[in-house]
Protein backbone atom coordinates (compact mmCIF):
# COMPACT_ATOMS: atom_id res chain seq x y z
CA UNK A 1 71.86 194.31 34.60
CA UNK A 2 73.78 193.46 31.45
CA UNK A 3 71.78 193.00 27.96
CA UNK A 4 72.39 189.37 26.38
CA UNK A 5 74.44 189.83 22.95
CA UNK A 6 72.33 188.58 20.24
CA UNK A 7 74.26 186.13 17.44
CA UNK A 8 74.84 187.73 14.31
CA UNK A 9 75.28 186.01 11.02
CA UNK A 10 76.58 186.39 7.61
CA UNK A 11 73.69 186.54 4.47
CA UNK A 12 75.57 184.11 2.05
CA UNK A 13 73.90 186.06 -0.95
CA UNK A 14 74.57 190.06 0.20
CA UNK A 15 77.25 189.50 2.67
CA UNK A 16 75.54 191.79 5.49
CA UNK A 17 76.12 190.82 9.16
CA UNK A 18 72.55 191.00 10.97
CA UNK A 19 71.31 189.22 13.73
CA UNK A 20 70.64 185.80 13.35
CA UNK A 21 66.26 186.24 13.76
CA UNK A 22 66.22 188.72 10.96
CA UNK A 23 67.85 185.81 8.55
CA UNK A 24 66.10 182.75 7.41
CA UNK A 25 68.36 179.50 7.56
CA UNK A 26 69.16 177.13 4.86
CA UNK A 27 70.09 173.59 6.46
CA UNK A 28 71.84 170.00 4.93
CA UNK A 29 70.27 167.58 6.69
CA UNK A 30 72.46 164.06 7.97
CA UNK A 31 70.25 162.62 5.18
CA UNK A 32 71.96 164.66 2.71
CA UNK A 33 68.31 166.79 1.88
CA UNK A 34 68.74 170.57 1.39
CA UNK A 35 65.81 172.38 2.63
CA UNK A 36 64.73 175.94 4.28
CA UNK A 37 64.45 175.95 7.97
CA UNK A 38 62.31 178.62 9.62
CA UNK A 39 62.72 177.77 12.90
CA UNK A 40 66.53 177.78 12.87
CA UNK A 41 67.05 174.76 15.18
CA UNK A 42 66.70 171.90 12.92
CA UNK A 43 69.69 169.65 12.57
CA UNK A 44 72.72 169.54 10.12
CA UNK A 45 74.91 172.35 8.55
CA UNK A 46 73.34 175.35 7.89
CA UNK A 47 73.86 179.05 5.52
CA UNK A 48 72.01 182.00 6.31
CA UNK A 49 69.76 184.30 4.01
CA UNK A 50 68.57 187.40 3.80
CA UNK A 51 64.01 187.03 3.37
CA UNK A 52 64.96 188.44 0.04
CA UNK A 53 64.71 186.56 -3.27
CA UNK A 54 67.71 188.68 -5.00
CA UNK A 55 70.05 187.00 -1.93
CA UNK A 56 69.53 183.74 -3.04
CA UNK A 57 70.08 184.67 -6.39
CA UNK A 58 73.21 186.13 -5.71
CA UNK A 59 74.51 183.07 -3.13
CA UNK A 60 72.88 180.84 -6.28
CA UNK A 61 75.44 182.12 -8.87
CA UNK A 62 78.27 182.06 -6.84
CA UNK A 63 77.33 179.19 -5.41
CA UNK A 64 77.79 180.06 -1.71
CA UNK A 65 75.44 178.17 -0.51
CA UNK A 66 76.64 174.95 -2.20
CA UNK A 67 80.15 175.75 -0.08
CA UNK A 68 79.25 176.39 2.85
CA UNK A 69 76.60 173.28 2.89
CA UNK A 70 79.40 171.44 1.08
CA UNK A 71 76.87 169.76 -0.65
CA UNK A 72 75.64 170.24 -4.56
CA UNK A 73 72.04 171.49 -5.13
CA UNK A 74 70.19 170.27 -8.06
CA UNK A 75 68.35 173.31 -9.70
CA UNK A 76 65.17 171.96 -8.52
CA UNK A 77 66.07 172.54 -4.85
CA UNK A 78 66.96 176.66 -5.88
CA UNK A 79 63.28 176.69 -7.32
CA UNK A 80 61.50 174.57 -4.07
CA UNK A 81 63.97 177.16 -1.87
CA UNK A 82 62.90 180.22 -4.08
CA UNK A 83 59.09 179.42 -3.64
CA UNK A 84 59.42 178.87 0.06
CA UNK A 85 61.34 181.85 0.80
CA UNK A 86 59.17 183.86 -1.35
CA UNK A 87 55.84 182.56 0.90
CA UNK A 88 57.56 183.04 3.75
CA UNK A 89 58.94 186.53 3.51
């Protein structure tokens, strides 16, 4: 019987390819509001993350995340995503 591939994704902060369960997902909704999704079904664009604070630091500074959402975050939303990753990891 053949194995099902799993997806793999990108971390926007290291740049490591893993597969997609290992990475936490950072979505746009069609509102417009940038939050973290856990589940990684929830509607709208979405970046993926390492469950590691220094990758969002990283896709923060050179603002990866804001590209591939191709959206701009307010600081405010890198603090509410910092706090949530940091419970959640």
């Amino acid at each position: 019987m053949a194995q099902k591939k799993q997806p793999v994704r990108m971390c926007a902060g290291c740049g490591v390819h893993k597969p997609k369960r290992e990475l936490v997902r950072v979505v746009r909704s069609p509102e417009g509001a940038v939050a973290l999704d856990t589940t990684g079904k929830a509607p709208g664009r979405g970046a993926y993350l390492c469950r590691d604070a220094q990758c969002l630091t990283k896709a923060r500074k050179a603002r990866r995340i804001e590209r591939a959402l191709a959206t701009q975050i307010p600081d405010a939303v890198y603090d509410r995503l910092e706090q949530e990753l940091s419970a959640h990891a």
